[in-house]
PDB file of N, CA and C in Angstrom:
ATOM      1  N   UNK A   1     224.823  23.614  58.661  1.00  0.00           N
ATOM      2  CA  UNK A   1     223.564  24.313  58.800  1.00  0.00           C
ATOM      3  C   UNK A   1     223.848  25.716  59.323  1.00  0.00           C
ATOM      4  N   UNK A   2     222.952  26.654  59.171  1.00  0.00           N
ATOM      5  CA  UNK A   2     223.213  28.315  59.132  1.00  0.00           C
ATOM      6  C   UNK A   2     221.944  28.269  59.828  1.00  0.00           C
ATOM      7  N   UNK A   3     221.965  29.307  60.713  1.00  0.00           N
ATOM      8  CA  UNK A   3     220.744  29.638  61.668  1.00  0.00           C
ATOM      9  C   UNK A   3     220.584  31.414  61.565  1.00  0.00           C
ATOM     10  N   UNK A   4     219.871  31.931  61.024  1.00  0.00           N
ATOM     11  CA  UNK A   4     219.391  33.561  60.482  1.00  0.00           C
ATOM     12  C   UNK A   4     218.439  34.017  62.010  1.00  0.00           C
ATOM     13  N   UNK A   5     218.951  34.630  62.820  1.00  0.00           N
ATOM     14  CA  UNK A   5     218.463  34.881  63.973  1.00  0.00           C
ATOM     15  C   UNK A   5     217.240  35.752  63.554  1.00  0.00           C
ATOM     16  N   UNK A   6     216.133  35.319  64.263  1.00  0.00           N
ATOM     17  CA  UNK A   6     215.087  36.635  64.118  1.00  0.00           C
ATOM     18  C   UNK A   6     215.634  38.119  64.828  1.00  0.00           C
ATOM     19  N   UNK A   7     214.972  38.725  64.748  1.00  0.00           N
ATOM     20  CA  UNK A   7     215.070  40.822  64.535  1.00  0.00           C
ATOM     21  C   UNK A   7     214.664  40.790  65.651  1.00  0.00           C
ATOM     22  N   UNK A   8     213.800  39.508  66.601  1.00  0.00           N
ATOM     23  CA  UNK A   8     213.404  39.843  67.673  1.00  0.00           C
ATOM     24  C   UNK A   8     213.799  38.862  69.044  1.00  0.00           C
ATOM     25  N   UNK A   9     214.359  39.292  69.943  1.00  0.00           N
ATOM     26  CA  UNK A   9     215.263  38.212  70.596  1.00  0.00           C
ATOM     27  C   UNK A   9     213.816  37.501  71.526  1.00  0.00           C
ATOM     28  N   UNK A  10     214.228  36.616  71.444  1.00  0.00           N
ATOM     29  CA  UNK A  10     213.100  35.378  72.071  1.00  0.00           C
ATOM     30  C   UNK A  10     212.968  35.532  73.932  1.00  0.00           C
ATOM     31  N   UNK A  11     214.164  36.340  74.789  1.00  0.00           N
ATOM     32  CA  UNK A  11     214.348  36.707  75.604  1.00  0.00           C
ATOM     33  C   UNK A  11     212.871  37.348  76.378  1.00  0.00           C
ATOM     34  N   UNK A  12     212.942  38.578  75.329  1.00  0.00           N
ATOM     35  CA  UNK A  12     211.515  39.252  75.729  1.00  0.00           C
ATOM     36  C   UNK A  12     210.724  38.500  76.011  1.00  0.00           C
ATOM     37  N   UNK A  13     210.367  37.157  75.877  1.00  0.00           N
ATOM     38  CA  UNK A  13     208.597  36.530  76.189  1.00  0.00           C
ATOM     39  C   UNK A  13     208.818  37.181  77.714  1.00  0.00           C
ATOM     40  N   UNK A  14     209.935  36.300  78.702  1.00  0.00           N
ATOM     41  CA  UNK A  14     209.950  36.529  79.943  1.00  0.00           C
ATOM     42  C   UNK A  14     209.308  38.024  80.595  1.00  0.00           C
ATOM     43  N   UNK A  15     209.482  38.799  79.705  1.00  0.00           N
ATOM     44  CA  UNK A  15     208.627  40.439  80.556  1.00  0.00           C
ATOM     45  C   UNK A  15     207.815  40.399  80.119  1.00  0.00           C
ATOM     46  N   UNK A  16     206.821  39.317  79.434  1.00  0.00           N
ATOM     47  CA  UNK A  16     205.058  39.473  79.094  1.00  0.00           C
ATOM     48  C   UNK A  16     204.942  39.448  80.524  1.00  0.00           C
ATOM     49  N   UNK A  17     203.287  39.918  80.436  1.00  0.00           N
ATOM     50  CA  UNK A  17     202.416  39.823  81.596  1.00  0.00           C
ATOM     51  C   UNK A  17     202.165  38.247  81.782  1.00  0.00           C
ATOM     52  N   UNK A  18     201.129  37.786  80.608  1.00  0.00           N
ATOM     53  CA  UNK A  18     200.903  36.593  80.583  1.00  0.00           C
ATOM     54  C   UNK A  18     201.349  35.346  79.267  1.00  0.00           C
ATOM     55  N   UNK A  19     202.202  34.704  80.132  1.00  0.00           N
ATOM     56  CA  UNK A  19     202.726  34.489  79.111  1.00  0.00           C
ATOM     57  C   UNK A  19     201.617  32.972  78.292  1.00  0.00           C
ATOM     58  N   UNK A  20     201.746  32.632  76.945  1.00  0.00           N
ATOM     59  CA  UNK A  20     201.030  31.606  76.591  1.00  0.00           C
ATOM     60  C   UNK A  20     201.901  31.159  75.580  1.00  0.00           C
ATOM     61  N   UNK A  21     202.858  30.602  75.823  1.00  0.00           N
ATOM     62  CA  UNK A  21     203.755  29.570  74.830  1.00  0.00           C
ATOM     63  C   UNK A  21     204.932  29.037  75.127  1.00  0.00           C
ATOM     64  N   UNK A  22     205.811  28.885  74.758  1.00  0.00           N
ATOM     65  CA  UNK A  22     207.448  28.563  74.945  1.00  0.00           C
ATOM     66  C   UNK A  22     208.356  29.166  74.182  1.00  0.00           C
ATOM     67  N   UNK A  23     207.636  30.000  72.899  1.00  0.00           N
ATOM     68  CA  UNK A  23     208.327  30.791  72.286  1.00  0.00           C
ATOM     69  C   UNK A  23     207.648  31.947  71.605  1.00  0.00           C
ATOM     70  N   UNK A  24     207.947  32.975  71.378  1.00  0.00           N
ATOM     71  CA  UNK A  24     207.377  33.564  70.553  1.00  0.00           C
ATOM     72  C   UNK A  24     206.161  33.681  69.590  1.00  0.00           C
ATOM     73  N   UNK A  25     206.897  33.100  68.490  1.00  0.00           N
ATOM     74  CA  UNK A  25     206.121  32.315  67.496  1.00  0.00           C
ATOM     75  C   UNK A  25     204.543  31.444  68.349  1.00  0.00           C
ATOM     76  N   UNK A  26     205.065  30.667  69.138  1.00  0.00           N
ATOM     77  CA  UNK A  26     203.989  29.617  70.109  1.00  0.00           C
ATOM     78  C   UNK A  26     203.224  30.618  70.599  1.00  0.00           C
ATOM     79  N   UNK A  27     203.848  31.552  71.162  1.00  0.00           N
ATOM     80  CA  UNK A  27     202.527  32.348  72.137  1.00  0.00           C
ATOM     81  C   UNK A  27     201.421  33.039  71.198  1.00  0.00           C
ATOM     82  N   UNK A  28     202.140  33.938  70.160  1.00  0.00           N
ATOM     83  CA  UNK A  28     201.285  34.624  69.051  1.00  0.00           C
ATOM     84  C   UNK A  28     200.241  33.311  68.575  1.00  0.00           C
ATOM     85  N   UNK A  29     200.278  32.173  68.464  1.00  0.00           N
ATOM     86  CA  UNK A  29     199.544  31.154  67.615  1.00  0.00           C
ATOM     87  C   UNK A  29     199.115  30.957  69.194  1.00  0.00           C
ATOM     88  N   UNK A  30     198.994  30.645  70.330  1.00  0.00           N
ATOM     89  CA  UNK A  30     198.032  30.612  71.455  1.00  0.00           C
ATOM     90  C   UNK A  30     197.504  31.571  71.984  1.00  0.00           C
ATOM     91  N   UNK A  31     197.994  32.928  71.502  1.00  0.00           N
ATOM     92  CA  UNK A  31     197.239  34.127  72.260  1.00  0.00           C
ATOM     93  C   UNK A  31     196.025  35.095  71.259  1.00  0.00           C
ATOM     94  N   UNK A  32     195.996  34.292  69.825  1.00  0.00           N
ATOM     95  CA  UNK A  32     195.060  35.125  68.933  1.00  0.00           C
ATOM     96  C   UNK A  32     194.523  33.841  67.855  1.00  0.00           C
ATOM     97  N   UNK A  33     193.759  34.056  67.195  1.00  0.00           N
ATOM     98  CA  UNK A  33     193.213  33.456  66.261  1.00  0.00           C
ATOM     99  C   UNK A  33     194.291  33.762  64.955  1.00  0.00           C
ATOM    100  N   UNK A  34     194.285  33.194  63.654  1.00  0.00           N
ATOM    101  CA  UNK A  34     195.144  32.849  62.983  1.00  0.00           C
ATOM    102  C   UNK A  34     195.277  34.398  61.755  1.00  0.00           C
ATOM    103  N   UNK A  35     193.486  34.509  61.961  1.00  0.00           N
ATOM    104  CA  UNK A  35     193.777  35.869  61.179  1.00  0.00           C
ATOM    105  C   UNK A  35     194.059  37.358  61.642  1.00  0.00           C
ATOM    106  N   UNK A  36     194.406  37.197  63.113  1.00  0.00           N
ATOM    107  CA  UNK A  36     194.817  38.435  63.841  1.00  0.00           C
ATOM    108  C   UNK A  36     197.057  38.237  63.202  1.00  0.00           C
ATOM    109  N   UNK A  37     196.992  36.850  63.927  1.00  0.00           N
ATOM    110  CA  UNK A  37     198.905  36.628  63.171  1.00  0.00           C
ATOM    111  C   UNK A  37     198.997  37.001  62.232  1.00  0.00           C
ATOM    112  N   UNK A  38     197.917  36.800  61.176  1.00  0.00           N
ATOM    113  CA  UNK A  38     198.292  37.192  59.937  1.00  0.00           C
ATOM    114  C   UNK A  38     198.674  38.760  59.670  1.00  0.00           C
ATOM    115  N   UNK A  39     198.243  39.406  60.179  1.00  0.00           N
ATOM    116  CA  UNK A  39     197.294  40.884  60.576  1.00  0.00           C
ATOM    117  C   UNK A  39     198.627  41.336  60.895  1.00  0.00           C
ATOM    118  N   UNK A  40     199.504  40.793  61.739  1.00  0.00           N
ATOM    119  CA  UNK A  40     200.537  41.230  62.428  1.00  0.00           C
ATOM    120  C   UNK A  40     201.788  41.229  61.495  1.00  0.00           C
ATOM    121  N   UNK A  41     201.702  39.979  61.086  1.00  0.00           N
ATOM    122  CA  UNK A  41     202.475  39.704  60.134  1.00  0.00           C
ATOM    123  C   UNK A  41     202.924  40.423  58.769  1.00  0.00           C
ATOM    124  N   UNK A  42     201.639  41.126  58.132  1.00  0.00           N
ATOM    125  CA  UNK A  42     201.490  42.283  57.308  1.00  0.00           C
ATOM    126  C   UNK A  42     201.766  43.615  57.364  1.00  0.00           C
ATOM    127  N   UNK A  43     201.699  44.404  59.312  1.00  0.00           N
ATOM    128  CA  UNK A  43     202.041  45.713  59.797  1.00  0.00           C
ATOM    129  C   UNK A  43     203.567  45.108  59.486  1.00  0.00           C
ATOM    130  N   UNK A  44     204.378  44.321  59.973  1.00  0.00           N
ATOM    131  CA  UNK A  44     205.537  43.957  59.950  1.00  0.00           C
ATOM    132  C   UNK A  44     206.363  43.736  58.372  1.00  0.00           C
ATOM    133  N   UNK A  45     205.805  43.204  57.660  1.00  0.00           N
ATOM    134  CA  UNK A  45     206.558  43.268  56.467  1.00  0.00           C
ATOM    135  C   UNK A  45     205.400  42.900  55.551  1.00  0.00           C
ATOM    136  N   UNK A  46     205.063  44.832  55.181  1.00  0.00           N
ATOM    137  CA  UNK A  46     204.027  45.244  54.390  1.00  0.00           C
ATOM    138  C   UNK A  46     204.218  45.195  52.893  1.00  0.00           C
ATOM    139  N   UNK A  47     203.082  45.325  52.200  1.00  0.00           N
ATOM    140  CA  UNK A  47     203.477  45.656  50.168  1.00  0.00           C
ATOM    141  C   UNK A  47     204.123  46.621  50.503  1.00  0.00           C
ATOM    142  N   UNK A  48     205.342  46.693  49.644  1.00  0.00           N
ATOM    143  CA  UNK A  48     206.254  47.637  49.291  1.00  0.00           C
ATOM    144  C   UNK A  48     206.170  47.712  47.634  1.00  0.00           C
ATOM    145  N   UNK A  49     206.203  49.325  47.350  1.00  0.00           N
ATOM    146  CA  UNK A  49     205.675  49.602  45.930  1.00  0.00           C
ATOM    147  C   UNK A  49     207.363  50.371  45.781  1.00  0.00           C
ATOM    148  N   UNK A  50     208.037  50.941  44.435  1.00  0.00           N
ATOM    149  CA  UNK A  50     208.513  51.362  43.907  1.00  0.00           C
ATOM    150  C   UNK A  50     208.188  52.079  42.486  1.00  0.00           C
ATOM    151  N   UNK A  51     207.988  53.623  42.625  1.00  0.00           N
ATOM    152  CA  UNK A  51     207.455  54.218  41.758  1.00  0.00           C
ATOM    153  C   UNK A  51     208.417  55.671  41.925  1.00  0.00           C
ATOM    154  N   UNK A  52     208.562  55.995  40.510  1.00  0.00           N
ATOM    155  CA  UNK A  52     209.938  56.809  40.080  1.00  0.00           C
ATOM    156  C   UNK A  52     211.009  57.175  40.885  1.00  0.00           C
ATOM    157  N   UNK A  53     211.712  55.846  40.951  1.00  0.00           N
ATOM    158  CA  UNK A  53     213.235  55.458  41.921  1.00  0.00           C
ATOM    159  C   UNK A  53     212.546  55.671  43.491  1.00  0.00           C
ATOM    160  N   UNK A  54     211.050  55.963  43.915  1.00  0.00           N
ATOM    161  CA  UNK A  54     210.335  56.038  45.348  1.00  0.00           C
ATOM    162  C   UNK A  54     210.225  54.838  45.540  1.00  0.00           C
ATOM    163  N   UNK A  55     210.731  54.495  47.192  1.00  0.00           N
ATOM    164  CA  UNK A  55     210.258  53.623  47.943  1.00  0.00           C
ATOM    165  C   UNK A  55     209.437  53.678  48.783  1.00  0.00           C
ATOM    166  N   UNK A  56     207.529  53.006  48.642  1.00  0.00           N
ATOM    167  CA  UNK A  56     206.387  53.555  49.468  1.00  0.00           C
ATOM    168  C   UNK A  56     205.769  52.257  50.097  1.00  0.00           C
ATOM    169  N   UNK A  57     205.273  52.366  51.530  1.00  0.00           N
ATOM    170  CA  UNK A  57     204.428  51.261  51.176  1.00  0.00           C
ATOM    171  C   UNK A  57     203.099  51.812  50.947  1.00  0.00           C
ATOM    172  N   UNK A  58     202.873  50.535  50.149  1.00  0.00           N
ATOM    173  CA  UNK A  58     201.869  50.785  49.110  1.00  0.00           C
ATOM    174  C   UNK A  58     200.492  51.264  49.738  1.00  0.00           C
ATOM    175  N   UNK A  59     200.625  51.266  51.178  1.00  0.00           N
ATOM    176  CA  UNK A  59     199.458  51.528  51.682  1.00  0.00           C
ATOM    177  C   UNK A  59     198.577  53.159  52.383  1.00  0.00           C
ATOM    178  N   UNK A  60     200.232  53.475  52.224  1.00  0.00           N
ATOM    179  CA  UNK A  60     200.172  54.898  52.164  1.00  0.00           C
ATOM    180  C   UNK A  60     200.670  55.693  51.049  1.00  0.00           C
ATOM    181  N   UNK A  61     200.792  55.161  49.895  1.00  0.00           N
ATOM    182  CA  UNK A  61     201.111  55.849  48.751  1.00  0.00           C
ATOM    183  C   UNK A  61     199.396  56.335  47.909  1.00  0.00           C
ATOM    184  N   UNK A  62     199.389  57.267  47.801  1.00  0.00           N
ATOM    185  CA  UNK A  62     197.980  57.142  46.859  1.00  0.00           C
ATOM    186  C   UNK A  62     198.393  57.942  45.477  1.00  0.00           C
ATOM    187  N   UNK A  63     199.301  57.794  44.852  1.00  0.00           N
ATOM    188  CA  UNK A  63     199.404  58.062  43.479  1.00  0.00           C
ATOM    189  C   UNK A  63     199.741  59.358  42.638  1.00  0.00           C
ATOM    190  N   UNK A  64     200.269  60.528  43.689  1.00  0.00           N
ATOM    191  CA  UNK A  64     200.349  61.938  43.803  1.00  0.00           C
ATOM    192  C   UNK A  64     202.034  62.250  43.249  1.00  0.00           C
ATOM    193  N   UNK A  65     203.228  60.948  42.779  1.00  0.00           N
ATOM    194  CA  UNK A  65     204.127  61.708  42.989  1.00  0.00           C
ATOM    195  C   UNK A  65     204.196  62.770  41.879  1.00  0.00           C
ATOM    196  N   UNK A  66     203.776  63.230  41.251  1.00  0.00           N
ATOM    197  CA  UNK A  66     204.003  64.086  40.223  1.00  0.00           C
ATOM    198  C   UNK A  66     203.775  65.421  41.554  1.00  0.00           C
ATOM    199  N   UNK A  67     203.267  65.676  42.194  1.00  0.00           N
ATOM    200  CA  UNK A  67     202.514  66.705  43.640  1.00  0.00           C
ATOM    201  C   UNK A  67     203.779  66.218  44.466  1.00  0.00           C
ATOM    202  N   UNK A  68     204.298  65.750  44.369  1.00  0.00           N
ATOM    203  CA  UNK A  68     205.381  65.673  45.611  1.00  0.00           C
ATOM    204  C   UNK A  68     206.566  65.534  45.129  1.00  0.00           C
ATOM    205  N   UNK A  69     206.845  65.638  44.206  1.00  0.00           N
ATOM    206  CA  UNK A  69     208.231  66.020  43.610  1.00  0.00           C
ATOM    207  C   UNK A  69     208.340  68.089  43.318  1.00  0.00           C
ATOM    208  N   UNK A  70     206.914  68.622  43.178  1.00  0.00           N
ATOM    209  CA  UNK A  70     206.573  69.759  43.343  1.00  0.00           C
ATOM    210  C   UNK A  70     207.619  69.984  44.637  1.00  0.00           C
ATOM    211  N   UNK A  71     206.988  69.575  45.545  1.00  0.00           N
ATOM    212  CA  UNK A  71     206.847  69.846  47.366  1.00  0.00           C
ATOM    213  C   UNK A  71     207.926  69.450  47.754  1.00  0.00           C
ATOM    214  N   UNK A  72     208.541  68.300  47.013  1.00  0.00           N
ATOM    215  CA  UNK A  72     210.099  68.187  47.837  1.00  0.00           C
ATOM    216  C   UNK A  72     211.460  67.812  47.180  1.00  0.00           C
ATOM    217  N   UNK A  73     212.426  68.304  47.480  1.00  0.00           N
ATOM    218  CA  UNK A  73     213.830  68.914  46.883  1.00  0.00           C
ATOM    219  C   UNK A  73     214.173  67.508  46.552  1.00  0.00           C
ATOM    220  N   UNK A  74     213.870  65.851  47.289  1.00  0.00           N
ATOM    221  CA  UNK A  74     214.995  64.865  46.996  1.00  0.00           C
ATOM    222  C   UNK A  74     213.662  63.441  47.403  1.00  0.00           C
ATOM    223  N   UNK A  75     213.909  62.503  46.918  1.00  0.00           N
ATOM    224  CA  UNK A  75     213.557  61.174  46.711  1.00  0.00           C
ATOM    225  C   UNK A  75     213.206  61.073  48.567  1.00  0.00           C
ATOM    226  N   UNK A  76     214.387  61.092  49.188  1.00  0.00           N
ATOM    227  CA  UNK A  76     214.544  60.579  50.615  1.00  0.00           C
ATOM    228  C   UNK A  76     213.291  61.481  51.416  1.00  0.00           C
ATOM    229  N   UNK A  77     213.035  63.031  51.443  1.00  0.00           N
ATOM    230  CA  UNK A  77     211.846  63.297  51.568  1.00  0.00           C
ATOM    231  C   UNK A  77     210.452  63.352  50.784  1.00  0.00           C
ATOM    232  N   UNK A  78     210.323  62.400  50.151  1.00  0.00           N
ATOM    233  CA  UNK A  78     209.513  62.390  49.474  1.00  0.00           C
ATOM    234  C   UNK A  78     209.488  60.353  50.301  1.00  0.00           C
ATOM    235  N   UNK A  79     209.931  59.928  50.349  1.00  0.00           N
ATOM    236  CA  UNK A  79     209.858  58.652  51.135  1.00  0.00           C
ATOM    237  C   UNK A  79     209.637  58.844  52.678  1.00  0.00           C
ATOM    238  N   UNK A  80     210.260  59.925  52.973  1.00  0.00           N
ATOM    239  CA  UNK A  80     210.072  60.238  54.252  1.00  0.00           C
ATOM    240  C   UNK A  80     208.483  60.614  54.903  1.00  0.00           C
ATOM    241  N   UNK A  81     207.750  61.696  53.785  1.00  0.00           N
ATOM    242  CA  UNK A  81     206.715  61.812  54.027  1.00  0.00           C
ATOM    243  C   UNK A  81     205.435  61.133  54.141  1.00  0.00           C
ATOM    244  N   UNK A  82     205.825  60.063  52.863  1.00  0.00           N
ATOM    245  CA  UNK A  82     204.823  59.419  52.700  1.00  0.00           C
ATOM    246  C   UNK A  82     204.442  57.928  53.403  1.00  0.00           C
ATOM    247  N   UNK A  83     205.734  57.470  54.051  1.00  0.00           N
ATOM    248  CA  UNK A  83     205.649  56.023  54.895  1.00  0.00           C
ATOM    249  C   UNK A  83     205.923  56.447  56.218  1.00  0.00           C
ATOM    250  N   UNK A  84     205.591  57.879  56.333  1.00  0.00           N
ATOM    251  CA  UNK A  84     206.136  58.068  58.108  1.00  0.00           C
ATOM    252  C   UNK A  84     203.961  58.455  59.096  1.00  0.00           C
TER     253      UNK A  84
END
């Protein structure tokens, strides 16, 4: 068996204020209703779009790159601008 550590060490609960779980995962599902997790879950690993070799998320892309290949010299600022 292989164990893929989460991005976020489980350590941190201990410096909550208040804590409500035994883990992570537990506290988020005792400290909110199911469609706030979800909510969280989405800022965290959002639609991601790919449009001419651009990587955007899709939520700040509104459909301009033809206007921003104008405005910028390379792909990386043109990703830079638009998901920052």
């Amino acid at each position: 068996m292989k164990i893929y550590k989460s991005i976020v060490d489980e350590r941190i609960l201990h410096d909550f204020s208040k804590i409500q779980g035994r883990s992570l995962m537990n506290h988020v599902a005792n400290s909110y209703d199911i469609e706030t997790a979800i909510s969280f879950a989405s800022l965290f690993c959002p639609e991601i779009i790919e449009v001419d070799d651009c990587i955007f998320i899709s939520e700040f892309y509104n459909g301009n790159i033809m206007e921003l290949r104008k405005l910028y010299k390379n792909t990386k600022d043109i990703e830079m601008f638009v998901n920052s």
